[in-house]
C-alpha atoms as a PDB file:
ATOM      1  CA  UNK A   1      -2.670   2.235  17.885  1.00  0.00           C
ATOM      2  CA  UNK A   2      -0.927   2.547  21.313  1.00  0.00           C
ATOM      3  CA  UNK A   3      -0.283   0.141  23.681  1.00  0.00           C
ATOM      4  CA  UNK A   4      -0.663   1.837  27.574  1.00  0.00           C
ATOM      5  CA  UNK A   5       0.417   0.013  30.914  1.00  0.00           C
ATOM      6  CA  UNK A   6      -1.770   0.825  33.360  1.00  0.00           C
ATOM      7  CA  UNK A   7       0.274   4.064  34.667  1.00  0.00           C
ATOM      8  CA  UNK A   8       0.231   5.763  31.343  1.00  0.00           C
ATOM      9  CA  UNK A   9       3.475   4.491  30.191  1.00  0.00           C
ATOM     10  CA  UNK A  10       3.434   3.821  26.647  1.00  0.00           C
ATOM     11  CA  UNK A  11       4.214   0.035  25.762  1.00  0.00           C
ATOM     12  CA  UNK A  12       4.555  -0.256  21.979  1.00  0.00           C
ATOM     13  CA  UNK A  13       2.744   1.414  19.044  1.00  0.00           C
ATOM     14  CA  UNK A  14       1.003  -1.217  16.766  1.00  0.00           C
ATOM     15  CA  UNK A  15       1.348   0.739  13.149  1.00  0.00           C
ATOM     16  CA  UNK A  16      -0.491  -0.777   9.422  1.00  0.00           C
ATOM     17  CA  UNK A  17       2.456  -2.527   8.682  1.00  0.00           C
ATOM     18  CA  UNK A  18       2.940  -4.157  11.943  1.00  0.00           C
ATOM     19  CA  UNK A  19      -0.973  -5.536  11.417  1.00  0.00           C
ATOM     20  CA  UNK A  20       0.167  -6.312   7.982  1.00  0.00           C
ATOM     21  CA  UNK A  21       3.218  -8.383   8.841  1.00  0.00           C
ATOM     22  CA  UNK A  22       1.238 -10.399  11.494  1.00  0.00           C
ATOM     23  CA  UNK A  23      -1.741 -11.074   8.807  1.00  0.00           C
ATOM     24  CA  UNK A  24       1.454 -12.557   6.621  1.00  0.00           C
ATOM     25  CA  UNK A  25       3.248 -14.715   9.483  1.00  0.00           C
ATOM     26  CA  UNK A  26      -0.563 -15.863  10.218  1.00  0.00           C
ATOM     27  CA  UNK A  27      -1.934 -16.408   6.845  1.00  0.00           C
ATOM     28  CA  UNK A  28      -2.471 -19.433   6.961  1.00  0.00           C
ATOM     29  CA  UNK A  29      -4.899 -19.592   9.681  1.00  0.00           C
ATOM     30  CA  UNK A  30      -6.721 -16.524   8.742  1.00  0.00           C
ATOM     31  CA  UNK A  31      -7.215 -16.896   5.205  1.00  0.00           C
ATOM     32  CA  UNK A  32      -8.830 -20.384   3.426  1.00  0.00           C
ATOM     33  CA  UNK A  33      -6.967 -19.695  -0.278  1.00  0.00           C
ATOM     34  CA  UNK A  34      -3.631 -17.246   0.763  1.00  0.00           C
ATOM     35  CA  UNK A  35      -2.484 -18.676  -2.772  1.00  0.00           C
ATOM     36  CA  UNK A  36      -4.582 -17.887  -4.695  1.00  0.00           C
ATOM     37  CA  UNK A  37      -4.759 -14.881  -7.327  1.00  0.00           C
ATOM     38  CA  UNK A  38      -6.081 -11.953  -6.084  1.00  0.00           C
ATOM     39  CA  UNK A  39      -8.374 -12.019  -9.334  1.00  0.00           C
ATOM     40  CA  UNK A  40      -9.309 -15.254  -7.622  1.00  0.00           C
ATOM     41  CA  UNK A  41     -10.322 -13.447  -4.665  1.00  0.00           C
ATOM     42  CA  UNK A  42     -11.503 -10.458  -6.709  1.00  0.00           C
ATOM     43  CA  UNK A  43      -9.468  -8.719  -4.327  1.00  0.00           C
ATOM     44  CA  UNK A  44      -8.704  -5.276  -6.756  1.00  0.00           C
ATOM     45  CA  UNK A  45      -7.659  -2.495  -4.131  1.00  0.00           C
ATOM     46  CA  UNK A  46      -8.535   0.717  -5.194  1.00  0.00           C
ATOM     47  CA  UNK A  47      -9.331   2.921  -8.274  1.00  0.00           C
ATOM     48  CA  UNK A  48      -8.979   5.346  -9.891  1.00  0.00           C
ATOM     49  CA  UNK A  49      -4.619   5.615  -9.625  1.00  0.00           C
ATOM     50  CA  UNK A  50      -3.923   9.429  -9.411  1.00  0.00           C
ATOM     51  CA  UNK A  51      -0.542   9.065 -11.805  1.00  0.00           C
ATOM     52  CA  UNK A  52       1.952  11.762 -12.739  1.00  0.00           C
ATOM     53  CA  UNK A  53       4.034  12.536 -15.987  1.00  0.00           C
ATOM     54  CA  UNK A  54       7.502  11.970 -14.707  1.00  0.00           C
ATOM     55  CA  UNK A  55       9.006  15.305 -16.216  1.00  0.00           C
ATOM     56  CA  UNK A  56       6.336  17.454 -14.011  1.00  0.00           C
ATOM     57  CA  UNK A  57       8.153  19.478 -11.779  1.00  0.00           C
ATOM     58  CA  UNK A  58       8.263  17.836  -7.870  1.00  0.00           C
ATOM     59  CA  UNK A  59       6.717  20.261  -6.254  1.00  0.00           C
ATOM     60  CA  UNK A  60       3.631  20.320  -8.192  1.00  0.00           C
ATOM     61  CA  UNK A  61       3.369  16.267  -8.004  1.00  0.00           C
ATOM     62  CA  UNK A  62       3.713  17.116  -4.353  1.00  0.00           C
ATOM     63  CA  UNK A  63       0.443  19.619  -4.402  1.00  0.00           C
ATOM     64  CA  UNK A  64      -1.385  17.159  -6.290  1.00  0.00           C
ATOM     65  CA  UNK A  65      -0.702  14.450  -3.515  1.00  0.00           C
ATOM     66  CA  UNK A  66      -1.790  17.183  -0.880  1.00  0.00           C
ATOM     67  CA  UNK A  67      -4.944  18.113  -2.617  1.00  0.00           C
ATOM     68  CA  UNK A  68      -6.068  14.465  -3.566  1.00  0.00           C
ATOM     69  CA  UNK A  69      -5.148  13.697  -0.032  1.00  0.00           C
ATOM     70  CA  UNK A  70      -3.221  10.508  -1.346  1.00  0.00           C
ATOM     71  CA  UNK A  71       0.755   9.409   0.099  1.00  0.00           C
ATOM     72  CA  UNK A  72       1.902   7.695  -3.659  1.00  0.00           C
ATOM     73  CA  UNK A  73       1.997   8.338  -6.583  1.00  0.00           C
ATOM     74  CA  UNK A  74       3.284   6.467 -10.107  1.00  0.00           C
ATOM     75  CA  UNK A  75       5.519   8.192 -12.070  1.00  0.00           C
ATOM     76  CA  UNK A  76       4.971   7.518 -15.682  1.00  0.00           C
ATOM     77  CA  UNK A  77       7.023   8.108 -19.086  1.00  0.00           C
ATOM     78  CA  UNK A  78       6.417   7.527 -22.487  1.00  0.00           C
ATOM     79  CA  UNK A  79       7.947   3.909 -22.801  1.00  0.00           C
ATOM     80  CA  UNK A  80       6.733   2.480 -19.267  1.00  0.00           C
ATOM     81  CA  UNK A  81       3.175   2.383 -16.997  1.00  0.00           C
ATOM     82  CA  UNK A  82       5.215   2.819 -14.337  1.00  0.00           C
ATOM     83  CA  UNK A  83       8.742   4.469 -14.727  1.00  0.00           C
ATOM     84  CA  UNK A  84       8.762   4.479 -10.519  1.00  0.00           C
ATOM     85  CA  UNK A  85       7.200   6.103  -7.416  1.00  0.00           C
ATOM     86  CA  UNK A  86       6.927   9.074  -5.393  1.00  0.00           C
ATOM     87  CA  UNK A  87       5.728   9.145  -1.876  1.00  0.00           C
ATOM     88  CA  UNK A  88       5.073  11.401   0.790  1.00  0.00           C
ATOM     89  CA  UNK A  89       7.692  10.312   3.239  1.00  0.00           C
ATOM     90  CA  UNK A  90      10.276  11.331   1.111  1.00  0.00           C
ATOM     91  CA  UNK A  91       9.275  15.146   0.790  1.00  0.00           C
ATOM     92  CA  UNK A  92       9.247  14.463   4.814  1.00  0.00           C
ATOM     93  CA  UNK A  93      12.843  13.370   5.264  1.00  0.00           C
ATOM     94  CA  UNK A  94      14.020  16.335   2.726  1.00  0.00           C
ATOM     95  CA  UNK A  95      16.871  18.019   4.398  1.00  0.00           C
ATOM     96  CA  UNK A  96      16.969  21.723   4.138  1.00  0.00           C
ATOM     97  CA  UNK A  97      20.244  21.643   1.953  1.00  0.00           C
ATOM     98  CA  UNK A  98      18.047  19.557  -0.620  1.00  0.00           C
ATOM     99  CA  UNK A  99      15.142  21.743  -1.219  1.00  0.00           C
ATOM    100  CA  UNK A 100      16.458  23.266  -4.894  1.00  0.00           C
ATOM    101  CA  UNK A 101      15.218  19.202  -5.506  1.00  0.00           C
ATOM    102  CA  UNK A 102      11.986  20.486  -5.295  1.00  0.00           C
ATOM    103  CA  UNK A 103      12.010  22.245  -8.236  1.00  0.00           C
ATOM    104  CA  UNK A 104      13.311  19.391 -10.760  1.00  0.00           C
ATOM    105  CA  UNK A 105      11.150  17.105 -12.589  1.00  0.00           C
ATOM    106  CA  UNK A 106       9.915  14.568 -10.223  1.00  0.00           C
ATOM    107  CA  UNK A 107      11.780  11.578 -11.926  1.00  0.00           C
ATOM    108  CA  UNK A 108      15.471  13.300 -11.253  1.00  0.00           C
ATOM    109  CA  UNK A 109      13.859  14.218  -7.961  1.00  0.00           C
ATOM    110  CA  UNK A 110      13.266   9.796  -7.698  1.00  0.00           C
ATOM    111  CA  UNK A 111      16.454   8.992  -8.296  1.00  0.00           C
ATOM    112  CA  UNK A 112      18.504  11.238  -6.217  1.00  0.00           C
ATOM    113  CA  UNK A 113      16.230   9.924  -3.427  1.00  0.00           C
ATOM    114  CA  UNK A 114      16.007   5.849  -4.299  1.00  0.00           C
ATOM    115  CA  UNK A 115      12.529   6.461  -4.392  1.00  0.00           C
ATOM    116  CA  UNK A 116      11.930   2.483  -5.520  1.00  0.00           C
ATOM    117  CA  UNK A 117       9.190   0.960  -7.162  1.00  0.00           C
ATOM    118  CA  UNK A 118       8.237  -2.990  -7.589  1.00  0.00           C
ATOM    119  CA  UNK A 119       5.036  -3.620 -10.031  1.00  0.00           C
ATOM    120  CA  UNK A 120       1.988  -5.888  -9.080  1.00  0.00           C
ATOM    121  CA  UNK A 121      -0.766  -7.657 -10.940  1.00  0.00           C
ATOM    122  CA  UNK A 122      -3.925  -9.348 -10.230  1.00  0.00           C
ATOM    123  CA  UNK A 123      -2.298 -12.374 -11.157  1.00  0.00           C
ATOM    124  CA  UNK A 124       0.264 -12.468  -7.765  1.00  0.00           C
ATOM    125  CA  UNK A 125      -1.080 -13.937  -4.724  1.00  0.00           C
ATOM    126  CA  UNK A 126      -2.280 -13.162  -1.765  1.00  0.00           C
ATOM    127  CA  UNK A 127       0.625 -14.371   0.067  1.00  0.00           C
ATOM    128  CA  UNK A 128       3.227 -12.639  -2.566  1.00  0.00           C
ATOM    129  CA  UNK A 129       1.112  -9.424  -2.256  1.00  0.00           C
ATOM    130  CA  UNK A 130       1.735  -9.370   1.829  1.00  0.00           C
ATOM    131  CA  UNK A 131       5.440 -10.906   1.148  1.00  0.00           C
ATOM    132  CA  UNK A 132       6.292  -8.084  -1.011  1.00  0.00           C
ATOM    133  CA  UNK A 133       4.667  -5.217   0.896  1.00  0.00           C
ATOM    134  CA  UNK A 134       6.489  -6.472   4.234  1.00  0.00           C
ATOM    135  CA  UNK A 135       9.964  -7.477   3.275  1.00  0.00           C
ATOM    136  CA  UNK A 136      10.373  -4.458   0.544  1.00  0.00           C
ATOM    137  CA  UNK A 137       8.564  -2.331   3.630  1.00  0.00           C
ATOM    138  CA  UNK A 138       6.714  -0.470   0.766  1.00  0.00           C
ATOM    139  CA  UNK A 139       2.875   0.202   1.622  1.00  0.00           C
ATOM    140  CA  UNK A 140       1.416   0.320  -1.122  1.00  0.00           C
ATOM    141  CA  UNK A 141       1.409  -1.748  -4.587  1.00  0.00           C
ATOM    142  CA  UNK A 142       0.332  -0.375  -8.170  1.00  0.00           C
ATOM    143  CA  UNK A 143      -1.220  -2.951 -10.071  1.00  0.00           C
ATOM    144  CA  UNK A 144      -0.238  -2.718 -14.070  1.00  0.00           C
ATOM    145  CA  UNK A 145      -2.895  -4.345 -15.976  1.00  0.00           C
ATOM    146  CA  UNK A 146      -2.713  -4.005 -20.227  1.00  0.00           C
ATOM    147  CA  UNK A 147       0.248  -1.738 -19.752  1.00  0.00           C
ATOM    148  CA  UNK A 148      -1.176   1.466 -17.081  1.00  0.00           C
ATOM    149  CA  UNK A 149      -1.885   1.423 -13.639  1.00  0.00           C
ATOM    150  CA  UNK A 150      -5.338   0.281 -12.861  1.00  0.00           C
ATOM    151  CA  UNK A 151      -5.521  -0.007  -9.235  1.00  0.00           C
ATOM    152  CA  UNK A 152      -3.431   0.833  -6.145  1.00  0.00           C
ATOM    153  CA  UNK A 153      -3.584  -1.189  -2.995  1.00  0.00           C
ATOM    154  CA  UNK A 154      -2.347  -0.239   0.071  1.00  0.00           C
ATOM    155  CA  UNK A 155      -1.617  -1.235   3.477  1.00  0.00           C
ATOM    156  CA  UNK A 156      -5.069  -0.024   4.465  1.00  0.00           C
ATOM    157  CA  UNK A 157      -6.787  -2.112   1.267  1.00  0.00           C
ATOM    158  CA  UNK A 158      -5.319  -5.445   2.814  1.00  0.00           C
ATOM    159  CA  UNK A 159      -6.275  -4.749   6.193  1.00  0.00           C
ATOM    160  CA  UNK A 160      -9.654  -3.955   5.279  1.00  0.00           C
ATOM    161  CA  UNK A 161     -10.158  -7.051   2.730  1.00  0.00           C
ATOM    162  CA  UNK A 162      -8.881  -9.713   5.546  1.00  0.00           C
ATOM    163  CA  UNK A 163     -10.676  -8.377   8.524  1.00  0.00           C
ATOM    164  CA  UNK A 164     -13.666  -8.366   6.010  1.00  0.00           C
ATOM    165  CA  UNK A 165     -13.212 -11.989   5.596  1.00  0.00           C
ATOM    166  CA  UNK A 166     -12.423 -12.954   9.255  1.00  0.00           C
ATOM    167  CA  UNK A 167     -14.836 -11.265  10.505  1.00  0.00           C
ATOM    168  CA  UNK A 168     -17.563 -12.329   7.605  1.00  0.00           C
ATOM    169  CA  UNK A 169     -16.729 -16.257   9.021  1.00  0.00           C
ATOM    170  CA  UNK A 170     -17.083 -15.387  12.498  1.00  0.00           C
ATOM    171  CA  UNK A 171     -20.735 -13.849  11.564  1.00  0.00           C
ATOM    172  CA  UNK A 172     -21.220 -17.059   9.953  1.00  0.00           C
ATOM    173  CA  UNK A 173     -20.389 -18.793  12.863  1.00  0.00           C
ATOM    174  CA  UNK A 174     -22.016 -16.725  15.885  1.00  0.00           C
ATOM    175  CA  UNK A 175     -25.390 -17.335  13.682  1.00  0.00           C
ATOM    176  CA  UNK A 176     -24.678 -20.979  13.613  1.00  0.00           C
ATOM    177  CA  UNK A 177     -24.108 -20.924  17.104  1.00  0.00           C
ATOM    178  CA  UNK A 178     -27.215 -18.411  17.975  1.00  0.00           C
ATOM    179  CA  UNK A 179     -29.357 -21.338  15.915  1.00  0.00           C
ATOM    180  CA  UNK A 180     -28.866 -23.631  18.143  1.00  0.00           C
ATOM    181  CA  UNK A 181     -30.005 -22.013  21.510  1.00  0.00           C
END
């Protein structure tokens, strides 16, 4: 979202994770149990997890992202869920004298790059689930449940679940208040 002053000058841009950080510094007020489990608050994010074999070659995790229309994907290997994580941004910051990384298997392509990767389950909180994706600035969070990824949740999950239940108690409330007209 952009912020305009009246002569067209652009003020600010609001982005996800700005919306995201304020939800954290405010959770308090806009959440009744920010410490509780998301299981708690059968808060799951999404699935399906698209995942990807970390020895497939990066530009072919790349068309899968493109073609799924998704910005992350877990890496996996034989002895881990999640061996790490690829996202779009970094195929958008590849310089020109890089592009031969292309071509390696995407986990070489991870390290070269710091691509880095923290876990989630459904037993952090709501609280650690916004700490995490604000002070590690990563926007999105793949849940490992009985050793795979079950569920991804993004930046776009958490906005979606806490406007959901704002704006479910303010319904509440305008038909409290339209009751007593």
């Amino acid at each position: 979202m952009v912020l305009v002053e009246p002569d067209g000058t652009i003020m600010h841009l609001i982005t996800q994770s700005n919306l995201v950080e304020f939800m954290l510094l405010n959770l308090d007020r806009l959440h009744p149990a920010p410490d509780a489990t998301l299981a708690e608050l059968e808060f799951w994010g999404t699935s399906p997890v698209q995942c990807c074999d970390e020895t497939t070659p990066t530009v072919e995790a790349f068309a899968v992202m493109l073609e799924r229309r998704i910005t992350a994907m877990p890496l996996q290997s034989r002895s881990s869920p999640v061996s790490g994580t690829i996202t779009v941004r970094h195929i958008k910051n590849l310089k020109t004298d890089n592009l031969d990384s292309l071509f390696t298997p995407i986990r070489e392509f991870q390290k070269k790059f710091q691509a880095n990767y923290i876990p989630g389950n459904h037993r952090m909180t709501l609280r650690d689930l916004l700490r995490s994706m604000v002070v590690n600035v990563f926007h999105h969070l793949f849940i490992e449940e009985e050793g795979r990824v079950s569920h991804v949740i993004t930046l776009t999950d958490v906005i979606n679940y806490l406007a959901t239940e704002i704006w479910g108690e303010l319904r509440v409330n305008s038909e409290i208040y339209e009751g007593r007209d």
